[in-house]
N, C-alpha and C. Protein backbone atom coordinates (compact mmCIF):
# COMPACT_ATOMS: atom_id res chain seq x y z
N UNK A 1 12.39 69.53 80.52
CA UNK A 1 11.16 68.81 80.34
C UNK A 1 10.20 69.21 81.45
N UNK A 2 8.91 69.67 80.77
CA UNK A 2 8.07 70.51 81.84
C UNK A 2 6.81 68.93 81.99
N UNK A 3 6.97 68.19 83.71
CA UNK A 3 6.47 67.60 83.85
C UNK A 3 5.13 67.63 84.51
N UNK A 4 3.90 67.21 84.58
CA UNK A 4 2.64 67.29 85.29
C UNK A 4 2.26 66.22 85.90
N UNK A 5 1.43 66.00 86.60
CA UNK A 5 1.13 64.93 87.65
C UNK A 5 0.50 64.07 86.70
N UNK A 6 -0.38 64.99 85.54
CA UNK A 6 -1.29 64.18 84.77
C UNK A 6 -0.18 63.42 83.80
N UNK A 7 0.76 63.98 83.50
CA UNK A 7 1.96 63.50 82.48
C UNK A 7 2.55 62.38 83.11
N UNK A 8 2.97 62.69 84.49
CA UNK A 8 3.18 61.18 85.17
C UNK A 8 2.85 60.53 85.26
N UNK A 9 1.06 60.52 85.68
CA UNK A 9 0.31 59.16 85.97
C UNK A 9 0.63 58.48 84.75
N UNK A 10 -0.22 59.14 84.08
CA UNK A 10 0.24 58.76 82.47
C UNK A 10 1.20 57.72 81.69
N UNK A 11 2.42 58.43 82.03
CA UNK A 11 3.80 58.12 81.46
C UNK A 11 4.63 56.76 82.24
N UNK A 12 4.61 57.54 83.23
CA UNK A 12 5.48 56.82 84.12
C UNK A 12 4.98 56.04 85.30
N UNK A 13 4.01 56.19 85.64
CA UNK A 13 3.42 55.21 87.22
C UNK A 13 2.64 54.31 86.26
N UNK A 14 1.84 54.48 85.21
CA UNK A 14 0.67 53.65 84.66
C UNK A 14 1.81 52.92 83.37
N UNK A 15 2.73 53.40 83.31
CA UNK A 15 4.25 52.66 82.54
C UNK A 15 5.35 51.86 82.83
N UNK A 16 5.07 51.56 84.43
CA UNK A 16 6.20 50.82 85.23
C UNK A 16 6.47 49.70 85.19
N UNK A 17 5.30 49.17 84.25
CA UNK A 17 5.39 47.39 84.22
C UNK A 17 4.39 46.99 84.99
N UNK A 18 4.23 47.37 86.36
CA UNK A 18 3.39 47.19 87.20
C UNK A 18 1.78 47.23 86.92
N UNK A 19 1.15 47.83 85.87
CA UNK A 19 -0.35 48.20 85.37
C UNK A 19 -0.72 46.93 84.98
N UNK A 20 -2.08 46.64 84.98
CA UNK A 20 -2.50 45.61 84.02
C UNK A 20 -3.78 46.36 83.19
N UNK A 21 -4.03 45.71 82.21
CA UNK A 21 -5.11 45.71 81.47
C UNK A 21 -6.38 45.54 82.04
N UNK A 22 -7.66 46.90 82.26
CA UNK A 22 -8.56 46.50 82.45
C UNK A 22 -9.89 46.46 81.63
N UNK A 23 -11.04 45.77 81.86
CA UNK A 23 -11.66 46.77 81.04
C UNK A 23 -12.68 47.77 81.90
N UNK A 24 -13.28 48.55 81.62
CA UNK A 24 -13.64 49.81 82.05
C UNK A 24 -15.59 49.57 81.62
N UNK A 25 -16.58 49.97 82.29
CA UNK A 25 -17.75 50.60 81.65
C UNK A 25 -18.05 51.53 82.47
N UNK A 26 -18.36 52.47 81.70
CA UNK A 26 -18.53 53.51 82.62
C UNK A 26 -20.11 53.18 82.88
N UNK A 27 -21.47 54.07 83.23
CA UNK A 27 -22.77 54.07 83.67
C UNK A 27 -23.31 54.50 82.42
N UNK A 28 -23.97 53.81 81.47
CA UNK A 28 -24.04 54.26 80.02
C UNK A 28 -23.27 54.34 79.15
N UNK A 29 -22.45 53.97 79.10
CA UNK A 29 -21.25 54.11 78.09
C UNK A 29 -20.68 52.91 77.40
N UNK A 30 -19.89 52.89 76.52
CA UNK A 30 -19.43 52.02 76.36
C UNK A 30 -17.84 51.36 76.96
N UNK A 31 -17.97 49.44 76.69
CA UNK A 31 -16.72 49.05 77.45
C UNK A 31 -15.32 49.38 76.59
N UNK A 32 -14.17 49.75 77.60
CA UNK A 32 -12.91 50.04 76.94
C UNK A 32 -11.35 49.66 77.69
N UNK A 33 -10.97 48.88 77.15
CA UNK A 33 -9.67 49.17 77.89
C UNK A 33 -8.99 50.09 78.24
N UNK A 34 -8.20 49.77 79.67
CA UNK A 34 -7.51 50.91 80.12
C UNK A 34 -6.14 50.11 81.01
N UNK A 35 -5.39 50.74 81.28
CA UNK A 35 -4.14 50.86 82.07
C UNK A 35 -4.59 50.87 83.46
N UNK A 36 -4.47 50.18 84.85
CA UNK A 36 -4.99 50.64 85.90
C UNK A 36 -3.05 49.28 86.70
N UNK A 37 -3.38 50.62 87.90
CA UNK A 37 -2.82 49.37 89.07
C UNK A 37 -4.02 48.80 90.13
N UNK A 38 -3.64 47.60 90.05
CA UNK A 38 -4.34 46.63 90.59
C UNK A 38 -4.26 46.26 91.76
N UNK A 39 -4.87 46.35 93.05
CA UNK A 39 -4.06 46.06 94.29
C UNK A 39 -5.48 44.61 94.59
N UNK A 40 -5.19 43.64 94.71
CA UNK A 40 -6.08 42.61 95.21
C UNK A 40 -5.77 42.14 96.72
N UNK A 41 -4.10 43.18 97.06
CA UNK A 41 -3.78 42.38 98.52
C UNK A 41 -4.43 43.56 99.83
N UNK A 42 -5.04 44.30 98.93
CA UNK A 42 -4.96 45.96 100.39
C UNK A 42 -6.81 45.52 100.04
N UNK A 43 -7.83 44.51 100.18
CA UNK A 43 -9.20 45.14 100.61
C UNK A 43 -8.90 45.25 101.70
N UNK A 44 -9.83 45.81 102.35
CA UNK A 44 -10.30 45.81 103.83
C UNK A 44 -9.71 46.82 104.44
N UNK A 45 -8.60 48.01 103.77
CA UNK A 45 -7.46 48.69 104.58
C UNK A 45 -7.80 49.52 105.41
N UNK A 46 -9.07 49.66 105.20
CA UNK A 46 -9.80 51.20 106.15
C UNK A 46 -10.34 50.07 107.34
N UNK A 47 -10.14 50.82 108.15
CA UNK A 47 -11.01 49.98 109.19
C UNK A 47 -12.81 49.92 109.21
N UNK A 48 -13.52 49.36 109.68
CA UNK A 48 -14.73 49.66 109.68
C UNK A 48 -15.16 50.96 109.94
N UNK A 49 -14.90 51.57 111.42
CA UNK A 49 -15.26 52.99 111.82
C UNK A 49 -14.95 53.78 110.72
N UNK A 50 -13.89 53.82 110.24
CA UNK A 50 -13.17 54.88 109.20
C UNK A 50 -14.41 54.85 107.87
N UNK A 51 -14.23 53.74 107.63
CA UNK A 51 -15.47 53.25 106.07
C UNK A 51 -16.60 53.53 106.57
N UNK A 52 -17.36 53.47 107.22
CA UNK A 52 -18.42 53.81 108.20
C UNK A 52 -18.61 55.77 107.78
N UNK A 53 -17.22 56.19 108.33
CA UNK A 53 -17.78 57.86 108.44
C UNK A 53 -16.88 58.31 106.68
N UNK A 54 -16.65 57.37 106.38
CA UNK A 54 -16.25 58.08 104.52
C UNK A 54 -17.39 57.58 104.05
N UNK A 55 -18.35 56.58 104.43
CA UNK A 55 -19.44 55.99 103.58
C UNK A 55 -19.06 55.65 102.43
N UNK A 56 -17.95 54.21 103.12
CA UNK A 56 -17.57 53.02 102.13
C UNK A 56 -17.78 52.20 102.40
N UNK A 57 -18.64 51.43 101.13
CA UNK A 57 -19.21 49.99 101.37
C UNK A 57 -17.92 48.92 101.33
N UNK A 58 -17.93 47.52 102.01
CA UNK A 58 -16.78 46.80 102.05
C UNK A 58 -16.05 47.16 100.24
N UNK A 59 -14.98 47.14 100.62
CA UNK A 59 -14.88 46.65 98.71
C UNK A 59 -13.29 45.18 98.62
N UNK A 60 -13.00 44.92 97.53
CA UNK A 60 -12.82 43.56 97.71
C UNK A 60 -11.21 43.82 97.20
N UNK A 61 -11.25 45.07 95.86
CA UNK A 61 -9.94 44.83 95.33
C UNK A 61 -10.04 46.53 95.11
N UNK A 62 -8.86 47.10 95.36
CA UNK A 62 -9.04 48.41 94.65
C UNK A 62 -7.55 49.08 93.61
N UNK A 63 -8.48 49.66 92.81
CA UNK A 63 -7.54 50.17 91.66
C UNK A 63 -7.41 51.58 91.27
N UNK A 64 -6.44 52.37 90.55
CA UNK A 64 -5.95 53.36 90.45
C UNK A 64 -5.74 53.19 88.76
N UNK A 65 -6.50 54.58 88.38
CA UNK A 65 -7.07 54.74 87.31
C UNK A 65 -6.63 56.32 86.85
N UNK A 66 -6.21 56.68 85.61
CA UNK A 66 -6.01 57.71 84.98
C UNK A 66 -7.27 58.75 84.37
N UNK A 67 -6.99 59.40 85.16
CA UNK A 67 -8.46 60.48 84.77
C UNK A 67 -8.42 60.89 83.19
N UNK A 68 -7.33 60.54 82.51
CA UNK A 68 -7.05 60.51 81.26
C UNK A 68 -8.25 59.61 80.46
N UNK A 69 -8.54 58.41 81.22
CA UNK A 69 -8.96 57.14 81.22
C UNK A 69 -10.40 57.31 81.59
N UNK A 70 -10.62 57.88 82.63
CA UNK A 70 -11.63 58.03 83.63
C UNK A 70 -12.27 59.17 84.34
N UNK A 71 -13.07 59.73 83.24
CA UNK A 71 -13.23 61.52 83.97
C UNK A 71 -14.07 61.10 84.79
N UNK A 72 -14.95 60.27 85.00
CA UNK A 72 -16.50 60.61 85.67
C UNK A 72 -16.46 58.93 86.22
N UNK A 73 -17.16 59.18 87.81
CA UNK A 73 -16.81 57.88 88.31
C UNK A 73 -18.20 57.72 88.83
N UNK A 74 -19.18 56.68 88.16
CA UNK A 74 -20.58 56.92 89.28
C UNK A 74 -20.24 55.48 90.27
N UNK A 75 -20.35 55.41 91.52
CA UNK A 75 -20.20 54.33 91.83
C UNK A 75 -21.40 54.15 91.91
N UNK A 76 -21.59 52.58 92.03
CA UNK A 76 -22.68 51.41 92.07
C UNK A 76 -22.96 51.05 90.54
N UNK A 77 -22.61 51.95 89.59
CA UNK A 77 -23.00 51.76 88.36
C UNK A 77 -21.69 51.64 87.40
N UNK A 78 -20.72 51.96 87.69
CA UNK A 78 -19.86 51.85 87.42
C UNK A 78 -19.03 50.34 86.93
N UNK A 79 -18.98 49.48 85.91
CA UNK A 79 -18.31 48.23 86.34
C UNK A 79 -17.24 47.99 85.44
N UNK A 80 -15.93 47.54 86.82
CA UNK A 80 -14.36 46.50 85.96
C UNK A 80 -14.44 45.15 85.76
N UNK A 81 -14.12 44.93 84.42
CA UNK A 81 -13.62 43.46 84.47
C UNK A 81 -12.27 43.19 84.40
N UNK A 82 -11.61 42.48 85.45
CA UNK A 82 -10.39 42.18 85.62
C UNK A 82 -10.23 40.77 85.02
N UNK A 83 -8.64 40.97 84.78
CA UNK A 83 -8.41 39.31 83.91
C UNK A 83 -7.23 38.90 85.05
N UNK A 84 -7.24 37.52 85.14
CA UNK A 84 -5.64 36.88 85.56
C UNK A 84 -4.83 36.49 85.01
N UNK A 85 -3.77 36.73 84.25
CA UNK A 85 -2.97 35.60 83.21
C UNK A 85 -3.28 35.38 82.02
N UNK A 86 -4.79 36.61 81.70
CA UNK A 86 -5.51 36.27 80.39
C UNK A 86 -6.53 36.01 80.60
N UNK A 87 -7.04 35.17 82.21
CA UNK A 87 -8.54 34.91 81.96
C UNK A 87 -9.27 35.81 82.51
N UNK A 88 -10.24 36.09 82.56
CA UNK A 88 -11.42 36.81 82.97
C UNK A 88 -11.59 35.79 84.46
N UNK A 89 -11.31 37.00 85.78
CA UNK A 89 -11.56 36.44 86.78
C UNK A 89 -12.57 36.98 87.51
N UNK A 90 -12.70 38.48 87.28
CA UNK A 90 -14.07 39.05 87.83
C UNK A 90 -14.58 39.85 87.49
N UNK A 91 -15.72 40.57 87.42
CA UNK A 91 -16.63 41.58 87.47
C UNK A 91 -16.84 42.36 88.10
N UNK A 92 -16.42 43.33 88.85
CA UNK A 92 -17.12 44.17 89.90
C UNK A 92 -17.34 45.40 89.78
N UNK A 93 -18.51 45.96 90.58
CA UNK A 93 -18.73 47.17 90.71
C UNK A 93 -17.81 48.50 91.22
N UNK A 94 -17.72 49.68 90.58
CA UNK A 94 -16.89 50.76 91.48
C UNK A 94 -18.11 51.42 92.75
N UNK A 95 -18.12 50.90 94.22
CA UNK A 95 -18.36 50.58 94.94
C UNK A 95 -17.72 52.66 95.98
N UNK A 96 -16.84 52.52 95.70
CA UNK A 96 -16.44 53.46 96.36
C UNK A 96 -14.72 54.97 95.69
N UNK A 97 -14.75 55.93 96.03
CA UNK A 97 -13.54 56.65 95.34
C UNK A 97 -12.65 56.98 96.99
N UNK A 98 -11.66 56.01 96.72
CA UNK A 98 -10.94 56.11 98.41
C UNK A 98 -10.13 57.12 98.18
N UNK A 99 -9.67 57.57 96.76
CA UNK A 99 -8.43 58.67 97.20
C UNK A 99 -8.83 59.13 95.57
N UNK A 100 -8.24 60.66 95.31
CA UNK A 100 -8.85 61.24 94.10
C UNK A 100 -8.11 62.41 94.40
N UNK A 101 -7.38 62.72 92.97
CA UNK A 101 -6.26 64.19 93.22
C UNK A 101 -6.62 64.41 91.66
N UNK A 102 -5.14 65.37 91.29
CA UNK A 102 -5.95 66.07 89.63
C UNK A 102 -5.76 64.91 88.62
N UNK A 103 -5.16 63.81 88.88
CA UNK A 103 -4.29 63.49 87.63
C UNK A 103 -5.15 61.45 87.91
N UNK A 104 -5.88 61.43 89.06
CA UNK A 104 -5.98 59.97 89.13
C UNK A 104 -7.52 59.29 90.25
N UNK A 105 -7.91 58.51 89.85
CA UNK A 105 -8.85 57.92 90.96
C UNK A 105 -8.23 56.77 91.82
N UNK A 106 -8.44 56.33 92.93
CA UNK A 106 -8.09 54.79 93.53
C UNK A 106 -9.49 54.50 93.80
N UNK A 107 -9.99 53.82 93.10
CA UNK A 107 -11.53 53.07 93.14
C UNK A 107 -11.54 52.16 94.24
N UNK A 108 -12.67 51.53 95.19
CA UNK A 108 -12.97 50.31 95.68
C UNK A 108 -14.12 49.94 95.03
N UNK A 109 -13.61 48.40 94.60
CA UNK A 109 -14.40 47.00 93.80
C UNK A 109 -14.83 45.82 94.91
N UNK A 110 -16.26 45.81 94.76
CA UNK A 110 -16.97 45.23 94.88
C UNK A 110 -17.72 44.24 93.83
């Protein structure tokens, strides 16, 4: 079995149980669900100085997204709606791209 990073995100990391349901708009586009991991416990992980010289605005929750899902990322225009348990708990902007390889984005939400 000839595996790829993009086949993994895919398959197996965005398949672990661990993903939740988001929904997605891209900057013009329309809204869609997607597969993302959700981290609500890591804002703040960069220190200021660090966010400062990557030119990242605070962000609040950040998530990891399948380029399968997500070719084109504009931040500020960009917006997730996250649910809790089913409900709709927030709205936020994609604010910042903290990490980005062939197969995935890790967004910061604002």
């Amino acid at each position: 079995m000839n595996l790829t990073l993009q086949t993994d995100m895919d398959n197996i990391f965005l398949g672990s149980g661990f993903e939740e349901d988001i929904v997605y708009t891209p900057s013009g586009g329309a809204a869609k669900t997607i597969s993302a991991i959700v981290d609500r416990a890591s804002s703040e992980v960069f220190s200021p100085k660090l966010q400062a010289r990557l030119s990242l605005q605070s962000y609040r929750v950040s998530i990891q997204v399948s380029k399968t899902d997500v070719s084109v990322v504009t931040k500020q225009e960009d917006i997730v709606t996250l649910s809790h348990h089913g409900r709709i708990s927030d709205t936020l902007h994609v604010v910042g791209i903290l990490y980005e390889d062939t197969a995935s984005y890790t967004l910061g939400l604002a």
